[in-house]
Protein backbone atom coordinates (compact mmCIF):
# COMPACT_ATOMS: atom_id res chain seq x y z
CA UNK A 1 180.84 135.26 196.50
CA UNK A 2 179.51 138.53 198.41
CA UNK A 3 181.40 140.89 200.35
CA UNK A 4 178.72 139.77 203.22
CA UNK A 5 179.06 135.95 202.22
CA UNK A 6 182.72 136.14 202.98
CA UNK A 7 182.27 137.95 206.25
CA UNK A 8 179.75 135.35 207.50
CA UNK A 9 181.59 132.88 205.85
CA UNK A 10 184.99 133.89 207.69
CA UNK A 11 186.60 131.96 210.21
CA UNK A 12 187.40 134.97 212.05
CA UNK A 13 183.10 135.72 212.36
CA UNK A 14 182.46 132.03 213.24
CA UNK A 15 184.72 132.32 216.25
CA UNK A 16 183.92 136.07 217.66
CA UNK A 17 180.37 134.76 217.30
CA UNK A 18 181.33 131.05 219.24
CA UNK A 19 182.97 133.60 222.03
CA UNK A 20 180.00 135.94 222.50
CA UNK A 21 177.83 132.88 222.46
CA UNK A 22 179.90 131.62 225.53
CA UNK A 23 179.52 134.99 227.40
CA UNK A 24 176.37 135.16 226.73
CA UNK A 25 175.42 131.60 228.34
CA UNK A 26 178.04 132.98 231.16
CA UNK A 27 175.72 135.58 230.99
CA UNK A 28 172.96 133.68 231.73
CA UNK A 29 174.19 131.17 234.35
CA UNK A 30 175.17 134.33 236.23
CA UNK A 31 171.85 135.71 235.67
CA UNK A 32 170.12 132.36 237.05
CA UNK A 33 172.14 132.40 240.02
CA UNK A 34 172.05 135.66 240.73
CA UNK A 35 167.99 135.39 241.05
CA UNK A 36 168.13 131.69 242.84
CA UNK A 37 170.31 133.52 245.55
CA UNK A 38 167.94 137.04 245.84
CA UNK A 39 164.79 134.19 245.96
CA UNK A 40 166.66 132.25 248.48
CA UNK A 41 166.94 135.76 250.78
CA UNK A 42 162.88 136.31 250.34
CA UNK A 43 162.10 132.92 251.53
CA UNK A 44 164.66 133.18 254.82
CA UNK A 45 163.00 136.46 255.50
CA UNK A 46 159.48 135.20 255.07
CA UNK A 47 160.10 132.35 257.42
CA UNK A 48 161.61 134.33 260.03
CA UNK A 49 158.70 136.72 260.04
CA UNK A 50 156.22 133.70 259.78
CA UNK A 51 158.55 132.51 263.28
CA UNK A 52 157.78 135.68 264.68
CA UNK A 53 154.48 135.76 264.13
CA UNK A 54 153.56 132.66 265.16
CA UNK A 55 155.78 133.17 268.48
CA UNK A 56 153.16 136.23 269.00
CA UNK A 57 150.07 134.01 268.40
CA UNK A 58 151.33 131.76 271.44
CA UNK A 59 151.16 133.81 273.62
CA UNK A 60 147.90 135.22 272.84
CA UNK A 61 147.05 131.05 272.42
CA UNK A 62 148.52 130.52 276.24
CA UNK A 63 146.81 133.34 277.42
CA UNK A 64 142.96 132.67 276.84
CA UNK A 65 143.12 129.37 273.97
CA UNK A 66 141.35 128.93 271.31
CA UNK A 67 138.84 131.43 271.03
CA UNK A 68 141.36 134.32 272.42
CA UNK A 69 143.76 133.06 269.66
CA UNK A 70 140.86 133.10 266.73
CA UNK A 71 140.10 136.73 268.38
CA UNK A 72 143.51 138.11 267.51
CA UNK A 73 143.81 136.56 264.02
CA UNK A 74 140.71 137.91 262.93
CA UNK A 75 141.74 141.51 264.11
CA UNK A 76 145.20 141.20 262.74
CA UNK A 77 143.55 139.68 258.81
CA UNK A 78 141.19 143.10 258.66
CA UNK A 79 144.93 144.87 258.25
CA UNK A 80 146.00 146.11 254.88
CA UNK A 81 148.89 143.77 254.34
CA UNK A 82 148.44 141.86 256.44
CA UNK A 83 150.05 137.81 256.79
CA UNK A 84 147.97 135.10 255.74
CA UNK A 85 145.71 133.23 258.99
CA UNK A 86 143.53 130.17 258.83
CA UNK A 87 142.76 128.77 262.46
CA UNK A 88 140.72 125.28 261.54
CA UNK A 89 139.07 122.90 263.91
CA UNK A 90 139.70 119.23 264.48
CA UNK A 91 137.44 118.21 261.18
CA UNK A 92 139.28 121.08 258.97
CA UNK A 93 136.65 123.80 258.82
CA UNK A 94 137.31 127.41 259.05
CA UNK A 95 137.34 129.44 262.62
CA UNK A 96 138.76 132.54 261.59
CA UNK A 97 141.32 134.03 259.15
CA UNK A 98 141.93 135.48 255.52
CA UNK A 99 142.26 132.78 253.73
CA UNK A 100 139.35 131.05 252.26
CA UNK A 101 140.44 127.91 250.43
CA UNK A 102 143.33 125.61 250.23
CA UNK A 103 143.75 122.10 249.35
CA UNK A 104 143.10 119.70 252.13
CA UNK A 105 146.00 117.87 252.63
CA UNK A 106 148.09 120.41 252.97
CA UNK A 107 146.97 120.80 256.91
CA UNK A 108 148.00 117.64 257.36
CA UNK A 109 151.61 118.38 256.81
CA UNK A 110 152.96 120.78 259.91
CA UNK A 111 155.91 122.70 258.69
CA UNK A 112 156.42 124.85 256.11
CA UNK A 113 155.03 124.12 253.03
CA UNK A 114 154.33 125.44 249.36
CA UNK A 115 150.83 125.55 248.53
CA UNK A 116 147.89 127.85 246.35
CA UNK A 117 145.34 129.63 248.37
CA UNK A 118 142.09 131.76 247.86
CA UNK A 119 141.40 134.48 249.81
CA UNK A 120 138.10 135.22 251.52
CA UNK A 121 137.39 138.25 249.59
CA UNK A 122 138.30 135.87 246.18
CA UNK A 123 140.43 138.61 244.65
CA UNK A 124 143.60 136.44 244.59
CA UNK A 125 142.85 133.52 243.30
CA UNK A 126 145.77 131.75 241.52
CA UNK A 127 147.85 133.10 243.60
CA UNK A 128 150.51 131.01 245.84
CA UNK A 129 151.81 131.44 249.49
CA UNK A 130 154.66 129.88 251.65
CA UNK A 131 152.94 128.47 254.61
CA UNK A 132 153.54 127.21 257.94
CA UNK A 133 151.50 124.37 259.86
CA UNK A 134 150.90 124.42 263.51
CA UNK A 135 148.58 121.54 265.06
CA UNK A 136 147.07 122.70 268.43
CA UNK A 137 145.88 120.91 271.48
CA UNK A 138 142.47 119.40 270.37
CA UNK A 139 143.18 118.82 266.89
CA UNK A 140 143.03 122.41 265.97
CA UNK A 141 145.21 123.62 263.09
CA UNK A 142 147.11 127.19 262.24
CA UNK A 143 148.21 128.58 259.15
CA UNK A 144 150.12 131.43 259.12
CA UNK A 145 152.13 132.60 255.68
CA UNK A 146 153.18 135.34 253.14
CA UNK A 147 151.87 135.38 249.80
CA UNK A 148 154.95 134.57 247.06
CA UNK A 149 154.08 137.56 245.07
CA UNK A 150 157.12 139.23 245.45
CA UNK A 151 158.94 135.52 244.56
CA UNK A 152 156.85 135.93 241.29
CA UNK A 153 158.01 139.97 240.65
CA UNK A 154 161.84 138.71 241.23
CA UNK A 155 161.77 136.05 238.81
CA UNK A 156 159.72 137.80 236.21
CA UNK A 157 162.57 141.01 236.16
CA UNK A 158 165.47 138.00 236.42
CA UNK A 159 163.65 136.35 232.99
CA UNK A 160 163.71 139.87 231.52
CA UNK A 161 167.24 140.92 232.81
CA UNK A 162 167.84 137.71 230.90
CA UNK A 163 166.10 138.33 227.81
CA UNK A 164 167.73 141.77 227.18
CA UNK A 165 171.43 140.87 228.31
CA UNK A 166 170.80 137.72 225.32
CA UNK A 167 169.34 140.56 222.68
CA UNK A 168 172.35 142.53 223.67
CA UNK A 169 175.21 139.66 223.75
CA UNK A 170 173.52 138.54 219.91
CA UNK A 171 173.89 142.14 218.57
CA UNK A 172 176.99 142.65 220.14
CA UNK A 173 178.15 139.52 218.86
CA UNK A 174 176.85 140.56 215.31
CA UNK A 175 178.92 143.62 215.45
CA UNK A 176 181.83 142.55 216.78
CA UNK A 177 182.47 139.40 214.21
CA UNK A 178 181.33 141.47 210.98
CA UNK A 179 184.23 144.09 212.78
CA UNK A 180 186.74 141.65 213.29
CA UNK A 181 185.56 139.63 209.97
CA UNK A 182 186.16 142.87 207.86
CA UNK A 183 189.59 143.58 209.78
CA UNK A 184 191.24 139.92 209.33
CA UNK A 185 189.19 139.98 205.56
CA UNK A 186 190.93 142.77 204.71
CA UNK A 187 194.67 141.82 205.77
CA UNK A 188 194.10 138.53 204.26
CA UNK A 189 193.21 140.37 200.98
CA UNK A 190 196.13 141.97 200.99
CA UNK A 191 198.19 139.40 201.70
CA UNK A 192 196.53 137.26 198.69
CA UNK A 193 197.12 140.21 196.26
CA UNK A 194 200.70 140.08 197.54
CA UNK A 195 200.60 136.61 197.29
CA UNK A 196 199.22 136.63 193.74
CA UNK A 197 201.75 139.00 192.48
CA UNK A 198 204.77 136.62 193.83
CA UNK A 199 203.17 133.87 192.04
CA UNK A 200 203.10 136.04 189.35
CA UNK A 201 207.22 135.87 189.04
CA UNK A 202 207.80 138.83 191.36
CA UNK A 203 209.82 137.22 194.19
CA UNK A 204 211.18 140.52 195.31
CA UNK A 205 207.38 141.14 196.76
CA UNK A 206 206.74 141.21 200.41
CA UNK A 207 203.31 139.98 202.27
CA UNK A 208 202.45 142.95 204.46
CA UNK A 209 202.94 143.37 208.00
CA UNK A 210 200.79 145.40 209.94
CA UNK A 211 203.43 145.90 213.11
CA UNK A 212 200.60 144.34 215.74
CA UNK A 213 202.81 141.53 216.36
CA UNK A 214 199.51 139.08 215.89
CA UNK A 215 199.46 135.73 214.58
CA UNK A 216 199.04 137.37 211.28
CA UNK A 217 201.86 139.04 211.38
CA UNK A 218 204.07 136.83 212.76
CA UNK A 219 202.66 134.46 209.90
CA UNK A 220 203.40 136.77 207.60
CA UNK A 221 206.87 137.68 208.65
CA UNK A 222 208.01 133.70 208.61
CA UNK A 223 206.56 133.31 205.06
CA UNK A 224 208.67 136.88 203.59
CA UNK A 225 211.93 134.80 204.98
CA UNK A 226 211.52 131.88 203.19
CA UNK A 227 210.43 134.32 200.32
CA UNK A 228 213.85 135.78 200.82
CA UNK A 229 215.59 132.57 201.30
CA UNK A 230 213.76 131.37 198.01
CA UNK A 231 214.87 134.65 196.11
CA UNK A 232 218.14 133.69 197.59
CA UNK A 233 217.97 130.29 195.88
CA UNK A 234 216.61 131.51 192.36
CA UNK A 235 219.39 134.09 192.21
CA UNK A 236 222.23 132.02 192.68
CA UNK A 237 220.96 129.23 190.11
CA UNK A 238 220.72 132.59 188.02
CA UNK A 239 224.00 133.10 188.76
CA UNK A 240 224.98 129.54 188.64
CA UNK A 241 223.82 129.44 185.02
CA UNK A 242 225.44 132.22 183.88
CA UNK A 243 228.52 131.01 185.14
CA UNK A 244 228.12 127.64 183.83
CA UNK A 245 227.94 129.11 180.33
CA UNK A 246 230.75 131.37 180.92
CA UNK A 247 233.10 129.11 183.11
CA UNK A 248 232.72 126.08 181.18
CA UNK A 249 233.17 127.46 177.87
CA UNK A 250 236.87 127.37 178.11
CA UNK A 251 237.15 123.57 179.29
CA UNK A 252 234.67 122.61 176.28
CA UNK A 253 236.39 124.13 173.78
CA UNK A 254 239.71 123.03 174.59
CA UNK A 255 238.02 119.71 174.41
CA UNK A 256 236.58 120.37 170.98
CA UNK A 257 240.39 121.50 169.79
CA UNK A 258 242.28 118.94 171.58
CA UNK A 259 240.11 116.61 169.22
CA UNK A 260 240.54 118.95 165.88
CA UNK A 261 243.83 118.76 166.68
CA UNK A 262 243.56 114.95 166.69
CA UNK A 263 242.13 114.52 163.37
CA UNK A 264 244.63 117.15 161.72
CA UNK A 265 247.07 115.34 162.73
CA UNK A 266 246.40 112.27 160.42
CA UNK A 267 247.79 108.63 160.98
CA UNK A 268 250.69 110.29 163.59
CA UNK A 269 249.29 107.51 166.76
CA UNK A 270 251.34 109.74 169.04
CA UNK A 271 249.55 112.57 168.41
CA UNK A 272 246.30 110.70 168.67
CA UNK A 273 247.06 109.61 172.35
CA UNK A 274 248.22 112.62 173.42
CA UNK A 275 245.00 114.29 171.94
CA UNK A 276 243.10 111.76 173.74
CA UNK A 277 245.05 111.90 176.87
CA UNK A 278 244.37 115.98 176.92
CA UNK A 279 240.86 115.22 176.30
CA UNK A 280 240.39 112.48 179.21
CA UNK A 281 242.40 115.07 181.33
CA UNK A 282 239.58 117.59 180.48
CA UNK A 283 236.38 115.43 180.57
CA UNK A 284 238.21 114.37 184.12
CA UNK A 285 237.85 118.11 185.08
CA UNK A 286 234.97 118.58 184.04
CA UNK A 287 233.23 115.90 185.61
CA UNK A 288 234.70 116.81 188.80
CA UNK A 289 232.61 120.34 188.54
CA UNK A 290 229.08 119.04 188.00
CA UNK A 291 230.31 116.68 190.67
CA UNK A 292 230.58 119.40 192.75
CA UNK A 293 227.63 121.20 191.51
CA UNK A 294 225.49 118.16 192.45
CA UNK A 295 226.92 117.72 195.87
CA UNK A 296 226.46 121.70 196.51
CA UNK A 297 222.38 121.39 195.42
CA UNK A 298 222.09 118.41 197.45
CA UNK A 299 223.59 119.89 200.49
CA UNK A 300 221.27 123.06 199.76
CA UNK A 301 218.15 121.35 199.31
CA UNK A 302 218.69 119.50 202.65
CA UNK A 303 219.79 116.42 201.68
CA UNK A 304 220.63 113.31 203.77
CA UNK A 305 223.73 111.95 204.16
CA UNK A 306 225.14 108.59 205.78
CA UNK A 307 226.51 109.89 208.78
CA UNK A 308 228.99 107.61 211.07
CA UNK A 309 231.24 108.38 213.75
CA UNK A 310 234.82 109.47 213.39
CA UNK A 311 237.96 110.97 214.28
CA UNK A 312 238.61 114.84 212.56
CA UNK A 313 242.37 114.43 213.53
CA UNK A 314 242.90 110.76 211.28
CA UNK A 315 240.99 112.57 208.12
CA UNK A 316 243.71 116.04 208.91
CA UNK A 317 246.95 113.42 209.14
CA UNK A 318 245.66 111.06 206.28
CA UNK A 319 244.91 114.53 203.74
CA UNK A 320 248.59 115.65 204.89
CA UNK A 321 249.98 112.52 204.19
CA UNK A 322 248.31 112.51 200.79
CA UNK A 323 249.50 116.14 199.87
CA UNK A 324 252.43 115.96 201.35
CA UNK A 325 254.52 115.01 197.80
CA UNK A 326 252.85 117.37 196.10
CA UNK A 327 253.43 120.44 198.91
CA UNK A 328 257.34 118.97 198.68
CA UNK A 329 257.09 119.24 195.06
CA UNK A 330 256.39 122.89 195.16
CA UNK A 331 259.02 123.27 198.13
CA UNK A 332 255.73 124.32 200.74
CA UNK A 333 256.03 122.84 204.06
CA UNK A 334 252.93 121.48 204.97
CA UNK A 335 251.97 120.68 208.99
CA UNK A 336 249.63 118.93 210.82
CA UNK A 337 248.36 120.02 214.74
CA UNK A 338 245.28 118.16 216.41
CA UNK A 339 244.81 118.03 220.20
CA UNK A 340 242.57 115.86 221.75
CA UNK A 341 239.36 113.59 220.83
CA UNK A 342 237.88 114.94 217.87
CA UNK A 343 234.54 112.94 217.09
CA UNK A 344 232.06 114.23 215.29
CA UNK A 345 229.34 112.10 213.61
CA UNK A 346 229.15 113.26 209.81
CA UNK A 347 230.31 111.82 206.00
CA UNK A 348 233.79 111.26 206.42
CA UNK A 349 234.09 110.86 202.55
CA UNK A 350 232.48 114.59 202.18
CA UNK A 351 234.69 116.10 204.89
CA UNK A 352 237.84 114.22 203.99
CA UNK A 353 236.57 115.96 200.21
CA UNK A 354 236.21 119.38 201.73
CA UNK A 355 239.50 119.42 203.61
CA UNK A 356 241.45 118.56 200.80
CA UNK A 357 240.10 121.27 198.31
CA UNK A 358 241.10 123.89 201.05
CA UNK A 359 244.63 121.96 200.99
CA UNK A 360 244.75 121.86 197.37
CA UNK A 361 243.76 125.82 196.98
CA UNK A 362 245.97 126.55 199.28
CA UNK A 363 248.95 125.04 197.79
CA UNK A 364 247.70 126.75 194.73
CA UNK A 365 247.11 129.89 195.77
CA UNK A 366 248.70 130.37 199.64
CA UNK A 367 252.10 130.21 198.54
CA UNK A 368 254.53 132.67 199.66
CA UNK A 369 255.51 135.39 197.25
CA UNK A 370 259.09 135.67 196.27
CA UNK A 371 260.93 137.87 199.07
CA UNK A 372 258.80 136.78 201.48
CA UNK A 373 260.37 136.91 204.98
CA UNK A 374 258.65 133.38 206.06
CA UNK A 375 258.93 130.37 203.75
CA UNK A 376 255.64 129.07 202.47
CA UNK A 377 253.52 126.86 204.78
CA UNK A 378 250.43 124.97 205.09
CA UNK A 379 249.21 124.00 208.41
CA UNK A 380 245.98 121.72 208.90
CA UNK A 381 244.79 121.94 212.77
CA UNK A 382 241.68 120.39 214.50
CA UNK A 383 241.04 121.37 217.81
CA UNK A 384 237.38 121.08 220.13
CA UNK A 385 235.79 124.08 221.10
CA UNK A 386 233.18 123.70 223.67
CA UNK A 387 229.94 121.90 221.54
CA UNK A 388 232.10 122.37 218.33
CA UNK A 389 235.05 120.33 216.27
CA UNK A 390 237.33 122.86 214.28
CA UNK A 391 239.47 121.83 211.47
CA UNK A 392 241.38 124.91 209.90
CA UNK A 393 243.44 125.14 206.65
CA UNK A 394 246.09 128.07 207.61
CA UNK A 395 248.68 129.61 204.55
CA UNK A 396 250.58 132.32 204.20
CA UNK A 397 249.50 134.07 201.15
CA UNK A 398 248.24 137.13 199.78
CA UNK A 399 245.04 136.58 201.54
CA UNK A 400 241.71 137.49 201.05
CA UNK A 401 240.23 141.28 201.95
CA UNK A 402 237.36 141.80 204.00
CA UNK A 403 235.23 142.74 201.44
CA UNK A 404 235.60 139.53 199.20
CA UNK A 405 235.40 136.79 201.62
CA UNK A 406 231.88 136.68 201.68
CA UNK A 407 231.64 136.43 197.94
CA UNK A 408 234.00 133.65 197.52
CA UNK A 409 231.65 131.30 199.17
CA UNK A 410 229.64 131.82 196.58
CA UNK A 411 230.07 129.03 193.19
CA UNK A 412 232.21 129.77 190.54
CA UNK A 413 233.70 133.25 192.34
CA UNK A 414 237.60 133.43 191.38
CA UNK A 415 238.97 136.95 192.17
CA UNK A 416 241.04 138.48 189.84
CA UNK A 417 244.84 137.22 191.11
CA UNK A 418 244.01 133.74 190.73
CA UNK A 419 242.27 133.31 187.17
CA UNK A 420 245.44 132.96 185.46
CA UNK A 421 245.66 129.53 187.66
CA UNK A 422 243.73 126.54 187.54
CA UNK A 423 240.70 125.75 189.03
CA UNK A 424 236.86 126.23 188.85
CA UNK A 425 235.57 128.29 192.01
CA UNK A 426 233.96 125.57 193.91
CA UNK A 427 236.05 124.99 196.41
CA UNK A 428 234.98 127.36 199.21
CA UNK A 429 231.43 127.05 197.98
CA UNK A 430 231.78 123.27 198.01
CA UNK A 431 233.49 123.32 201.82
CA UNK A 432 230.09 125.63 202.99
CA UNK A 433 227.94 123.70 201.27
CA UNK A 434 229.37 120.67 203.00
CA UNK A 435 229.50 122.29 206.09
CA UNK A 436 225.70 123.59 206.28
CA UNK A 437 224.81 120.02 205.48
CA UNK A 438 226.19 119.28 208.62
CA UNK A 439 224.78 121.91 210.62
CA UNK A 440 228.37 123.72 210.71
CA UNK A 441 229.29 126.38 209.28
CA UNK A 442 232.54 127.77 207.86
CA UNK A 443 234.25 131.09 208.25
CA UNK A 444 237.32 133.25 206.54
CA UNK A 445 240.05 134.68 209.42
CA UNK A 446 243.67 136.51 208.88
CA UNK A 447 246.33 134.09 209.49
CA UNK A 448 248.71 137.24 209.90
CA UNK A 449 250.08 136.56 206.68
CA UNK A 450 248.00 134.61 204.80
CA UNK A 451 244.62 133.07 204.76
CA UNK A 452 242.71 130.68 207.56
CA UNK A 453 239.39 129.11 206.21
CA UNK A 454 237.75 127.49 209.57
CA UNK A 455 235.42 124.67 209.33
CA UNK A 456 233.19 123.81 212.79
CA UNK A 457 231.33 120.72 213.19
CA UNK A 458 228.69 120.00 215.79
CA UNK A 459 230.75 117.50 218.24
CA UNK A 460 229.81 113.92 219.25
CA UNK A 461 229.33 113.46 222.61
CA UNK A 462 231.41 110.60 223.80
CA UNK A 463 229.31 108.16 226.12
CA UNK A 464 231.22 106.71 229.34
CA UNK A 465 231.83 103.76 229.55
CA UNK A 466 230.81 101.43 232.50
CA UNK A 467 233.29 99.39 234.27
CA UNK A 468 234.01 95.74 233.35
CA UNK A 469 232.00 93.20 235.51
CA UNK A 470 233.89 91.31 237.64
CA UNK A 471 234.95 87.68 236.96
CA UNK A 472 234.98 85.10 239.48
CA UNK A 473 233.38 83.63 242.55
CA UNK A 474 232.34 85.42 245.84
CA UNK A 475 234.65 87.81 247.37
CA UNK A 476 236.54 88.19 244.18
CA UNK A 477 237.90 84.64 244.88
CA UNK A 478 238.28 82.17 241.79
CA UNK A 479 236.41 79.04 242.59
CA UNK A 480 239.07 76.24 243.41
């Protein structure tokens, strides 16, 4: 396609062209009023002076009649410029006056009145006047009017005024659409070459932005952040891979040598169910991280999830209660502290999930060092905070510095004091992923020693209940 069959072809020409169309009808409506209003004025001021002169004539008419009046309108028709005068008889022929010829009927008719004349010298022929009819005493008839000359010279420069200002609208309106057409053309073009080159792999490409603060632009700038939320998304499943093949190495090859170790082992059937048993134990683990993995994508990608209505403070006491051997085991004391109605409408199986992996790491990695003034603790609260439901996970461990918590939200982050312990780095990442799903978010805080990972929850507004209907007969009276 041409450079000038895209212009004429843009949507951006059609509609400066639609809009100078408009003001150019606009244009012309004003025009047409304008003219009908101006016309209006001539014909008021022709009937006033037709008033006026026939006010004169009646005097002259009760002065000396007839043939006084016919004397005056003969000496006031031999004036340049002067009115129109026909003075008739009973039967309709002329007495005296300028005007020659006009159509019968039209004396028949007193009042003002429309009508085509000739003129006794027969120069104006074709022309038209706005008349007035007097009938006299006797039958006699007077006609006294303006020729509508000037009526004719108003509307011709009006139709003129109109014809120009509708040349000028059309080749404004040509120039203004192939301006605008060229100027959205050519920030569309650059967006499509951006566009093209993102397409072409580059996701790190930007459409451009031309700082007008136009539809354009705000177009543009919504479609370069979900550019940069989809670069966001293509580098962590880069990073997601490469820590797939380098996190899940270990696990799979203890599998493959827990199973070597099976088969050197002969006929021993001890050795073959422990072997096994190591193996299950590892297959169990690793099943556990693509669970995770799958729940995270889900909860990424926007997933649904059966929601229901439930209390944060029972999931808190029933994860205590289930850790609670395991924090004696490893001599931790581990607390519960909820205040209040804590509903929230979410997947209790997904937060009851998420709330014990931040139990679980921080058993495993919250515990008090040795020397530490304060024995180690775990404390799970829940709390409402205005429009939100917090659940917290507080220990009082080395921590994490400011610079890393942001990191170990992401999957498969372990820092460096905790790789020597179990576990697979999706734990944080799993809680935010949860949490996001949910339209919560989750957040890192000193616990003064020790770690606090905060999870808020949008609340569930708790509908009051109406009062019981009464039972019984009037007045509150059981029937007897």
């Amino acid at each position: 396609m041409t450079a000038l069959g895209k212009l004429f072809r843009a949507t951006a020409f059609r509609l400066a062209m639609a809009i100078l169309l408009l003001s150019a009808v606009g244009a012309g409506i004003v025009l047409t009023v304008i003219a009908w209003q101006v016309i209006s004025v001539v014909d008021g001021e022709m009937a006033q002076t037709i008033e006026a002169e026939a006010k004169g004539l009646a005097d002259q008419y009760a002065q000396g009649g007839v043939r006084r009046l016919g004397a005056v309108i003969e000496l006031r028709a031999r004036q340049p410029g002067s009115p129109l005068y026909l003075l008739t008889d009973a039967a309709g022929d002329p007495l005296a006056g300028n005007v020659d010829q006009i159509p019968p009927s039209v004396l028949d008719h007193p009042g003002f009145v429309d009508t085509p004349y000739h003129t006794v010298e027969g120069a104006d022929r074709g022309r038209r006047a706005l008349a007035r009819i007097y009938v006299l005493p006797g039958g006699f008839r007077l006609l006294i009017g303006h020729d509508l000359g000037d009526r004719a010279r108003i509307r011709a420069v009006m139709v003129r005024a109109l014809a120009l200002s509708l040349i000028f609208f059309a080749m404004l309106a040509a120039i203004g659409a192939l301006f605008v057409a060229r100027r959205v053309l050519r920030r569309i073009d650059a967006i499509n070459v951006s566009a093209h080159g993102i397409m072409a792999g580059d996701l790190s490409q930007r459409l451009p932005v031309s700082g007008s603060g136009d539809e354009l632009d705000r177009l543009a700038e919504g479609l370069n952040e979900m550019l940069a939320r989809i670069g966001e998304l293509m580098q962590g499943l880069r990073e997601v891979s490469d820590n797939i093949a380098h996190d899940l190495r270990t696990p799979l090859t203890r599998l493959r040598n827990h199973a070597e170790a099976a088969l050197a082992f002969g006929g021993d059937a001890a050795a073959y169910r422990t072997a096994l048993e190591k193996t299950i134990e590892e297959s169990d683990a690793l099943i556990k991280i693509f669970n995770a993995l799958l729940l995270i994508a889900r909860a990424e990608a926007g997933g649904d999830v059966e929601a229901q209505k439930f209390d944060v403070g029972e999931v808190a006491r029933s994860v205590a209660e289930l850790y609670e051997p395991i924090a004696e085991e490893q001599g931790v004391d581990l607390g519960v502290e909820t205040r209040g109605a804590l509903t929230v409408r979410a997947n209790r199986e997904l937060i009851a999930q998420t709330m014990a992996n931040l139990v679980d790491n921080a058993l495993k990695y919250g515990a008090a060092g040795e020397g530490a003034e304060a024995p180690s603790k775990v404390v799970i609260s829940a709390r409402r905070v205005g429009a939100l439901v917090e659940f917290a996970v507080a220990d009082r461990g080395p921590g994490i510095d400011h610079a890393n918590r942001a990191r170990v939200l992401e999957r498969f982050v372990r820092l460096e004091g905790s790789r020597s312990r179990p576990g697979s780095g999706l734990g944080l990442s799993l809680a935010a992923a949860v949490a996001r799903m949910h339209g919560g978010a989750v957040e890192l805080e000193d616990n003064e020693p020790g770690l606090r990972v905060r999870v808020a929850l949008p609340a569930e507004e708790e509908q009051p209940r109406l009062p019981a209907p009464a039972i019984g007969g009037m007045n509150g009276r059981h029937a007897g």
